[in-house]
PDB file of N, CA and C in Angstrom:
ATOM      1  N   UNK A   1       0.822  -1.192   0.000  1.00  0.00           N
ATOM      2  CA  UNK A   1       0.000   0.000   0.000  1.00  0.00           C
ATOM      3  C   UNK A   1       0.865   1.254   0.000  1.00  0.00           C
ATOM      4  N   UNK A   2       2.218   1.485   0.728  1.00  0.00           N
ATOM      5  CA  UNK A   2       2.745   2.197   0.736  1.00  0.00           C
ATOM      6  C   UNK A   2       3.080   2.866  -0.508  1.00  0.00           C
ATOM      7  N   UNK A   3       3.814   2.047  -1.288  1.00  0.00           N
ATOM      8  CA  UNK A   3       4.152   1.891  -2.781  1.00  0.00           C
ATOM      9  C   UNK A   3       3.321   2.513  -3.988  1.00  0.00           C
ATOM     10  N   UNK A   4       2.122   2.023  -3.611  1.00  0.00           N
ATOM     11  CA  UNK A   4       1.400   2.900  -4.146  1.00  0.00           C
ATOM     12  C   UNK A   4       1.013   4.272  -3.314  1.00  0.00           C
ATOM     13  N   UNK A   5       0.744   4.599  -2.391  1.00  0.00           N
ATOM     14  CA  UNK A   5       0.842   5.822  -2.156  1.00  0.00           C
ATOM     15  C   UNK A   5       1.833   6.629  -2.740  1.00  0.00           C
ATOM     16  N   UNK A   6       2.907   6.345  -2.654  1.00  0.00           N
ATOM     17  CA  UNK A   6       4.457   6.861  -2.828  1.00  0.00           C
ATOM     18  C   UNK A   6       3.835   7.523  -4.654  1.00  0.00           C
ATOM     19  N   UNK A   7       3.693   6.938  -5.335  1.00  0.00           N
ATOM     20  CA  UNK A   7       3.550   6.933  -6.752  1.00  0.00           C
ATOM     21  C   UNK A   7       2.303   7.745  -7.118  1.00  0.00           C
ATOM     22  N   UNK A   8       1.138   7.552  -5.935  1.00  0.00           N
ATOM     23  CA  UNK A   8       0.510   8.768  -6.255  1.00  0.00           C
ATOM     24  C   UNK A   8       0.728  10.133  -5.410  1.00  0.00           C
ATOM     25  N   UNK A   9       1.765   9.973  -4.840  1.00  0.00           N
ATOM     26  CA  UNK A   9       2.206  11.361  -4.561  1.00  0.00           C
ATOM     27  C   UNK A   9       3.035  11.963  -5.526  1.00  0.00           C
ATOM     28  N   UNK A  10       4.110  11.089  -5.765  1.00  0.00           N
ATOM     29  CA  UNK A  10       4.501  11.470  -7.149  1.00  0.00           C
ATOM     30  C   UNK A  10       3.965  12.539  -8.405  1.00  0.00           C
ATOM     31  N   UNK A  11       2.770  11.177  -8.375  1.00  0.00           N
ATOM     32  CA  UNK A  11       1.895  12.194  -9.596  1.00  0.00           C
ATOM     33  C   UNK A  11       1.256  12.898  -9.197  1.00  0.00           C
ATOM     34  N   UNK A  12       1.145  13.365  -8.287  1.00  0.00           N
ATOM     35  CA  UNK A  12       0.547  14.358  -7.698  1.00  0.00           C
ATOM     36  C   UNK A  12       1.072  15.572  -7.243  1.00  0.00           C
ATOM     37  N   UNK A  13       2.357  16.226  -7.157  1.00  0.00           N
ATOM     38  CA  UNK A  13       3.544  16.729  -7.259  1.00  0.00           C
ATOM     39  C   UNK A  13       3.822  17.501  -9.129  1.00  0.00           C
ATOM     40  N   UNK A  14       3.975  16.381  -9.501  1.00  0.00           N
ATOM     41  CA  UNK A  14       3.613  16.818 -11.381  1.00  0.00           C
ATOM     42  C   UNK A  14       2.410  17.319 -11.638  1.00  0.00           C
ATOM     43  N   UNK A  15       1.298  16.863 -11.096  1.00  0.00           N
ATOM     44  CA  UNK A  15      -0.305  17.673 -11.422  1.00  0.00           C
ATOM     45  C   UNK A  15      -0.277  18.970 -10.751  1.00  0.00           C
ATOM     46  N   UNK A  16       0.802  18.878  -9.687  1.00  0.00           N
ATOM     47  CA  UNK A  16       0.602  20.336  -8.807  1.00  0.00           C
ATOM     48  C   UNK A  16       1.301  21.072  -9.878  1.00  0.00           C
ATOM     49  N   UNK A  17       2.194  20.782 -10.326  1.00  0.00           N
ATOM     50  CA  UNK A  17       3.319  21.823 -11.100  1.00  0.00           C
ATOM     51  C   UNK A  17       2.730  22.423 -12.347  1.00  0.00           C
ATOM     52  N   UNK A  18       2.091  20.803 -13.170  1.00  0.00           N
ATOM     53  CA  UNK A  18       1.562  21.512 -14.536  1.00  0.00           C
ATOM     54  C   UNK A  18       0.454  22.210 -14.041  1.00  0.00           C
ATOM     55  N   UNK A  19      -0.535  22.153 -13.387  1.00  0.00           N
ATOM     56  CA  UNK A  19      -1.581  23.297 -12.970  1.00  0.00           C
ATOM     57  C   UNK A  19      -0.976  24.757 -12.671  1.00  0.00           C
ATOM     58  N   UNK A  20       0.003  24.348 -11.872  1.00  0.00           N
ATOM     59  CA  UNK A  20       0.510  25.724 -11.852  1.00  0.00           C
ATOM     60  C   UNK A  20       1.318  26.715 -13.030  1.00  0.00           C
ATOM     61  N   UNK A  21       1.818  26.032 -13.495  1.00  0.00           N
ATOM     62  CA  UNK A  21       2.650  26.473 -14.987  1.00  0.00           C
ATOM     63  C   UNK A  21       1.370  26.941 -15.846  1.00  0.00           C
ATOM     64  N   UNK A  22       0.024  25.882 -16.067  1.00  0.00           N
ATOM     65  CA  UNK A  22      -0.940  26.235 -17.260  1.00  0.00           C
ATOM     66  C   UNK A  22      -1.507  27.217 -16.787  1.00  0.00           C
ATOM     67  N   UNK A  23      -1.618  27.540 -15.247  1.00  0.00           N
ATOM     68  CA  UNK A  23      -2.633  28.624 -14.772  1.00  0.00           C
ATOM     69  C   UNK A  23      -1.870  30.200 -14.936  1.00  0.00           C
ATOM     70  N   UNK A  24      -0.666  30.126 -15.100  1.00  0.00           N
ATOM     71  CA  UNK A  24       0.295  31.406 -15.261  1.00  0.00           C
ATOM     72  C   UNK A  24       0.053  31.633 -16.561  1.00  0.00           C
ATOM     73  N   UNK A  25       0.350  30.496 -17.740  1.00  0.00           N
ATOM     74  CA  UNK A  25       0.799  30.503 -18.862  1.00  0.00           C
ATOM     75  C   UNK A  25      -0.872  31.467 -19.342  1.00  0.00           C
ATOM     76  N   UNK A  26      -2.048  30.726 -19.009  1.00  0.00           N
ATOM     77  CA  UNK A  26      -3.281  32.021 -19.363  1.00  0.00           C
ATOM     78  C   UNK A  26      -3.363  33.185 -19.444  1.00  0.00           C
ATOM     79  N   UNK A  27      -3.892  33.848 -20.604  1.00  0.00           N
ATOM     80  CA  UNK A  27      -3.819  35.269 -20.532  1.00  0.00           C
ATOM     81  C   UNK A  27      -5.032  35.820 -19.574  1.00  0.00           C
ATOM     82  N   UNK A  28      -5.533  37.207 -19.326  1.00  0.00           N
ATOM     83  CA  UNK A  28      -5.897  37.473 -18.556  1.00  0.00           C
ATOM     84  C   UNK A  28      -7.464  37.445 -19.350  1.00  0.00           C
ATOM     85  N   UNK A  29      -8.572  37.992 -18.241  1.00  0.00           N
ATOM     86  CA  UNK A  29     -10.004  38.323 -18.986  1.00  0.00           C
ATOM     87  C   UNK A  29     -10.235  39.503 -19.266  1.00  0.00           C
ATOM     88  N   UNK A  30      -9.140  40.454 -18.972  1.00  0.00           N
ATOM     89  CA  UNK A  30      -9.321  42.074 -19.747  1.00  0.00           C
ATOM     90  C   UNK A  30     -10.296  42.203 -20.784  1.00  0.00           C
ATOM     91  N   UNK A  31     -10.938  43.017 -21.155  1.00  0.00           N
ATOM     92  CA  UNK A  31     -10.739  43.284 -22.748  1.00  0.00           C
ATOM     93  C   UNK A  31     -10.048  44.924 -23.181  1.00  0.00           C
ATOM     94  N   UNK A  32      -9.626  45.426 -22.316  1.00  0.00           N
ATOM     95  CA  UNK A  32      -9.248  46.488 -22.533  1.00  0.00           C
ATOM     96  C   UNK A  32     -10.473  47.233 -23.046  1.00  0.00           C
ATOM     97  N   UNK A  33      -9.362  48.809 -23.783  1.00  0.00           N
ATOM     98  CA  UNK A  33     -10.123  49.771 -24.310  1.00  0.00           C
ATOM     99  C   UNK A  33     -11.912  49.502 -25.174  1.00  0.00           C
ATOM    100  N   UNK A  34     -11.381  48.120 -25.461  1.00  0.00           N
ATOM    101  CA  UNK A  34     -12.854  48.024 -26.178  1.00  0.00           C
ATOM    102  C   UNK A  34     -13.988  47.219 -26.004  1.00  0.00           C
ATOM    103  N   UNK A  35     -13.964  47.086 -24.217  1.00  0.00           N
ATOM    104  CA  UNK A  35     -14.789  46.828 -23.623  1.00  0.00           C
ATOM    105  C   UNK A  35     -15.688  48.157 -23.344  1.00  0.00           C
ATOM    106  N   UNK A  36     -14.882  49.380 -23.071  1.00  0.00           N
ATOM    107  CA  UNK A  36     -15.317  50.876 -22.728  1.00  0.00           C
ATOM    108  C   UNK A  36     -15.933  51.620 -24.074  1.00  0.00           C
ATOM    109  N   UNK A  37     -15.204  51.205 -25.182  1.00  0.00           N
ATOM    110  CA  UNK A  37     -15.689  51.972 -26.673  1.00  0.00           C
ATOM    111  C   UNK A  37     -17.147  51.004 -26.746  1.00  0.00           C
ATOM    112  N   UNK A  38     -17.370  49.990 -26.374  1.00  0.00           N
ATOM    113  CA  UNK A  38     -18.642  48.789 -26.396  1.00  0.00           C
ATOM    114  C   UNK A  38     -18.005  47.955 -28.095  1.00  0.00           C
ATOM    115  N   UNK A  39     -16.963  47.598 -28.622  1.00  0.00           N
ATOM    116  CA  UNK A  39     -16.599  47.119 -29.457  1.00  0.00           C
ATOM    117  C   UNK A  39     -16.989  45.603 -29.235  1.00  0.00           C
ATOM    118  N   UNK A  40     -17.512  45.042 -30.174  1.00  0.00           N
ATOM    119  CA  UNK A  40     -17.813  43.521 -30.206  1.00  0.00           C
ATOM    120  C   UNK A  40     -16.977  42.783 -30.351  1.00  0.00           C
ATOM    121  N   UNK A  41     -16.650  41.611 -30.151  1.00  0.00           N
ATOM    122  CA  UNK A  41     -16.055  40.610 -30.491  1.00  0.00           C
ATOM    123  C   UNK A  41     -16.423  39.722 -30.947  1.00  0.00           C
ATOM    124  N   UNK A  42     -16.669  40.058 -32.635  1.00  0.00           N
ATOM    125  CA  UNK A  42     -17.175  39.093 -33.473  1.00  0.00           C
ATOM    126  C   UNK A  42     -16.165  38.616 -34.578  1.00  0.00           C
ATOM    127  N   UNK A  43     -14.562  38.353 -34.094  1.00  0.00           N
ATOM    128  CA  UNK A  43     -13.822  37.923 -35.096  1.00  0.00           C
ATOM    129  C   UNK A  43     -13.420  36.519 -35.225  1.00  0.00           C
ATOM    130  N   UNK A  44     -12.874  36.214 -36.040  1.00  0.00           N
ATOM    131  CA  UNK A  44     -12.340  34.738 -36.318  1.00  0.00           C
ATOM    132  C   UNK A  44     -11.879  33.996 -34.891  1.00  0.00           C
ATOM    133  N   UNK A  45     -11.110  34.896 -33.830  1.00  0.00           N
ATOM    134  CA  UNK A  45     -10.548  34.075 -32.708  1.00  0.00           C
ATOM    135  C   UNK A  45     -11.419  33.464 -31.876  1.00  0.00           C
ATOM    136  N   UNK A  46     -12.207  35.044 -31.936  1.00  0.00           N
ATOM    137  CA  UNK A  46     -13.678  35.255 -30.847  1.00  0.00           C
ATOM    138  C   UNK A  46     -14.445  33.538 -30.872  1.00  0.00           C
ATOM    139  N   UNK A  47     -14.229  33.355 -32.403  1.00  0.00           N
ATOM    140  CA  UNK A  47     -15.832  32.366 -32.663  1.00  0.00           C
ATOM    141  C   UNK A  47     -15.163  31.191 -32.447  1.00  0.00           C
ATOM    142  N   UNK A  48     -13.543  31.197 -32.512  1.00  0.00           N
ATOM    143  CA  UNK A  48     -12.848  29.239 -32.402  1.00  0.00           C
ATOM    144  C   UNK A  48     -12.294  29.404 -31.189  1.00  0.00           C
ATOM    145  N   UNK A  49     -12.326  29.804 -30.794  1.00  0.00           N
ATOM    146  CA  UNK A  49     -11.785  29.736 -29.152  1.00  0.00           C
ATOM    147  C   UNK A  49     -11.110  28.664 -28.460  1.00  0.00           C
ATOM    148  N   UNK A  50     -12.176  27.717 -28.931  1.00  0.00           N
ATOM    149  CA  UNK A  50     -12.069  26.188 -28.452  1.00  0.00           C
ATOM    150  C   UNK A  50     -11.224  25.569 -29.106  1.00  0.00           C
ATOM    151  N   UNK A  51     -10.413  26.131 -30.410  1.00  0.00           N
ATOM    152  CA  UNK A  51      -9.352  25.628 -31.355  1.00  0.00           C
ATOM    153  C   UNK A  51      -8.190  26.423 -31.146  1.00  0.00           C
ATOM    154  N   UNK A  52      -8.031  27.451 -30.462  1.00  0.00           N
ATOM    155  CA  UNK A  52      -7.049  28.562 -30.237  1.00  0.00           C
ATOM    156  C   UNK A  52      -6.164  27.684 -28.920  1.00  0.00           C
ATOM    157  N   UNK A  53      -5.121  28.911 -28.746  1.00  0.00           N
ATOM    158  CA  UNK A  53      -3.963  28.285 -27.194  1.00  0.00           C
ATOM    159  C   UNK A  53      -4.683  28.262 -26.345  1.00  0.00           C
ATOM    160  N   UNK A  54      -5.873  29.437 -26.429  1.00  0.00           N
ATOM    161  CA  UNK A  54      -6.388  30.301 -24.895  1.00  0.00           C
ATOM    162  C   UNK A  54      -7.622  28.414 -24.176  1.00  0.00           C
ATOM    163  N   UNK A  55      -8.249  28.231 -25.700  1.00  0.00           N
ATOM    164  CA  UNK A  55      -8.788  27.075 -25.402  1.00  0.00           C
ATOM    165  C   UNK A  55      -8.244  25.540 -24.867  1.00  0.00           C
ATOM    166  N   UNK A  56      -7.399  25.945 -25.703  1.00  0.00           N
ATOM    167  CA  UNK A  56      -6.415  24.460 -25.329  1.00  0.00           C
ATOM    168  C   UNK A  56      -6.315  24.765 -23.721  1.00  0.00           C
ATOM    169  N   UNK A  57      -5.673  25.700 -23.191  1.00  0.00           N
ATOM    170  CA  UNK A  57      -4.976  25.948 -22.128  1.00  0.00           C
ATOM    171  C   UNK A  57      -6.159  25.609 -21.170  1.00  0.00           C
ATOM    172  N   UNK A  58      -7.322  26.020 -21.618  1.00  0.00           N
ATOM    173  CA  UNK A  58      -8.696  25.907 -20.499  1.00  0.00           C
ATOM    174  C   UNK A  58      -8.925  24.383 -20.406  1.00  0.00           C
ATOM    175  N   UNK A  59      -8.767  23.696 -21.404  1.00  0.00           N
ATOM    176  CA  UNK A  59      -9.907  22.116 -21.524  1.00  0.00           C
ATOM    177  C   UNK A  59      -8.723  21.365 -20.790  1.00  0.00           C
ATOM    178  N   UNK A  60      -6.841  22.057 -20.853  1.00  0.00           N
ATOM    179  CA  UNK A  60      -6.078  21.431 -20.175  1.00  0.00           C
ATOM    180  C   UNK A  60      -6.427  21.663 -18.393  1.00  0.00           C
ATOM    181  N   UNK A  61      -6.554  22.813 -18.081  1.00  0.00           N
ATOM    182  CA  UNK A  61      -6.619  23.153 -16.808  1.00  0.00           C
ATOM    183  C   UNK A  61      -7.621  22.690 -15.869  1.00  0.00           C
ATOM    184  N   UNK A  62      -8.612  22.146 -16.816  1.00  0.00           N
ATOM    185  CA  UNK A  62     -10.080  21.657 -15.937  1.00  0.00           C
ATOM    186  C   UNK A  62      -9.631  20.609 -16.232  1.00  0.00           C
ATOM    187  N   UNK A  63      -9.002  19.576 -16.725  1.00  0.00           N
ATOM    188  CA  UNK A  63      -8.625  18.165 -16.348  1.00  0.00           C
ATOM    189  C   UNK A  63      -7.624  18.050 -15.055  1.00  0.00           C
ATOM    190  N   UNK A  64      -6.860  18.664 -14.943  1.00  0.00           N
ATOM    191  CA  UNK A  64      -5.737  18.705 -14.482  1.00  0.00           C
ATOM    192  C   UNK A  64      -6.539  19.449 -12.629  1.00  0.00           C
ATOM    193  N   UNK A  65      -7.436  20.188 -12.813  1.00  0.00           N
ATOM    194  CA  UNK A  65      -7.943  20.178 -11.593  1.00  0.00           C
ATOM    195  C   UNK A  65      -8.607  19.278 -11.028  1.00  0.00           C
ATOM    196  N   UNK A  66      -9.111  18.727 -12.266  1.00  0.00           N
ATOM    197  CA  UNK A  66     -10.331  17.694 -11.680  1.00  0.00           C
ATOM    198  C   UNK A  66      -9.374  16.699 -11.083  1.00  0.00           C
ATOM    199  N   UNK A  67      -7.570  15.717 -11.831  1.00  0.00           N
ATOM    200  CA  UNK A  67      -6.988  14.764 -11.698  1.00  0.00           C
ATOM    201  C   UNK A  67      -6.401  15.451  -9.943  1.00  0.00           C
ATOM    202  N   UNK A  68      -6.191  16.582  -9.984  1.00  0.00           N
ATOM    203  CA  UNK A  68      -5.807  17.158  -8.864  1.00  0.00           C
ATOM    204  C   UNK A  68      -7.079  16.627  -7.014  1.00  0.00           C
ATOM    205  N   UNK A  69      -8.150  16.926  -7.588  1.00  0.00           N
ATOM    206  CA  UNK A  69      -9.237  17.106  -6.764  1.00  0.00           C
ATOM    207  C   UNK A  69      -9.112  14.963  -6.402  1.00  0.00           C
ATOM    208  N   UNK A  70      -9.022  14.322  -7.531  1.00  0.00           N
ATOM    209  CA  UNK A  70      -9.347  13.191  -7.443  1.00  0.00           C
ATOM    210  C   UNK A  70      -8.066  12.532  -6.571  1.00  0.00           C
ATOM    211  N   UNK A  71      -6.948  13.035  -6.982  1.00  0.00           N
ATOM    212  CA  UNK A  71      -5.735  12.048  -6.192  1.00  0.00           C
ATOM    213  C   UNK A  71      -6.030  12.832  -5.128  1.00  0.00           C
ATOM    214  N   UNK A  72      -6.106  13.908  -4.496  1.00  0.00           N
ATOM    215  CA  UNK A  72      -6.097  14.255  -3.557  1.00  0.00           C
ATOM    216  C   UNK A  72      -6.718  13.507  -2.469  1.00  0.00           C
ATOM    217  N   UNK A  73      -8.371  13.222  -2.970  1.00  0.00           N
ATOM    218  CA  UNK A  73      -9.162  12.190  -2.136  1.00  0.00           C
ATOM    219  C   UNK A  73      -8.709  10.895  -2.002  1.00  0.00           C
ATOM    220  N   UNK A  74      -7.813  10.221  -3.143  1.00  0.00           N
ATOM    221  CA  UNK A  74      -7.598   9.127  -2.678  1.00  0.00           C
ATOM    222  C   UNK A  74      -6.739   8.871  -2.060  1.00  0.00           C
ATOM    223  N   UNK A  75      -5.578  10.189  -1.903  1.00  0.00           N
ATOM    224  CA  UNK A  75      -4.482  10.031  -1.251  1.00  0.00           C
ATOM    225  C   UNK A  75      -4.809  10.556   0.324  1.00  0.00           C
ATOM    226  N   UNK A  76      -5.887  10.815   0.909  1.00  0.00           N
ATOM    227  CA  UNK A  76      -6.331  11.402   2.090  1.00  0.00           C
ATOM    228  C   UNK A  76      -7.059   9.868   2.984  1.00  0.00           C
ATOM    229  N   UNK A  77      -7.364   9.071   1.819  1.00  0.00           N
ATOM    230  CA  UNK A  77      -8.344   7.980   1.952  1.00  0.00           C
ATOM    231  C   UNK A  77      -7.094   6.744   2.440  1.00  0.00           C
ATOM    232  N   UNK A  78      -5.970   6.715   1.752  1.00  0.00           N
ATOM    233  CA  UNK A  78      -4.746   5.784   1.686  1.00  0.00           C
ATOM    234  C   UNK A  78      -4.501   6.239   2.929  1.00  0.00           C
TER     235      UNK A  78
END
């Protein structure tokens, strides 16, 4: 049992790090000046989002919390 604990602390150590690295690496939710002018955001990035870095970086970060949330419990449970 130990052994395996050991290994999910491990990975759990690496889930701490990449969460922390992907959560820096995000840009911010500004929109600047053209939130105040009321400028839309109806361009090409606006509409793929989910195909862009900013997306990648999100669908990575909610796994990586969730794998976070999950070893955590089982390593509290061990």
């Amino acid at each position: 049992m130990s052994t395996l604990k050991f290994a999910l602390g491990i990975v759990f150590i690496i889930v701490c790090v990449a969460l922390t690295i992907i959560v820096l690496a995000q840009e911010g939710k500004t929109q600047g000046l053209g939130a105040i002018q009321g400028f839309a955001e109806n361009t090409y990035w606006s509409k793929n989002k989910g195909r862009s870095r900013e997306g990648i970086l999100k669908k990575v970060t909610v796994v990586l919390a969730v794998l976070f949330i999950a070893i955590s419990i089982v390593l509290n449970v061990l």
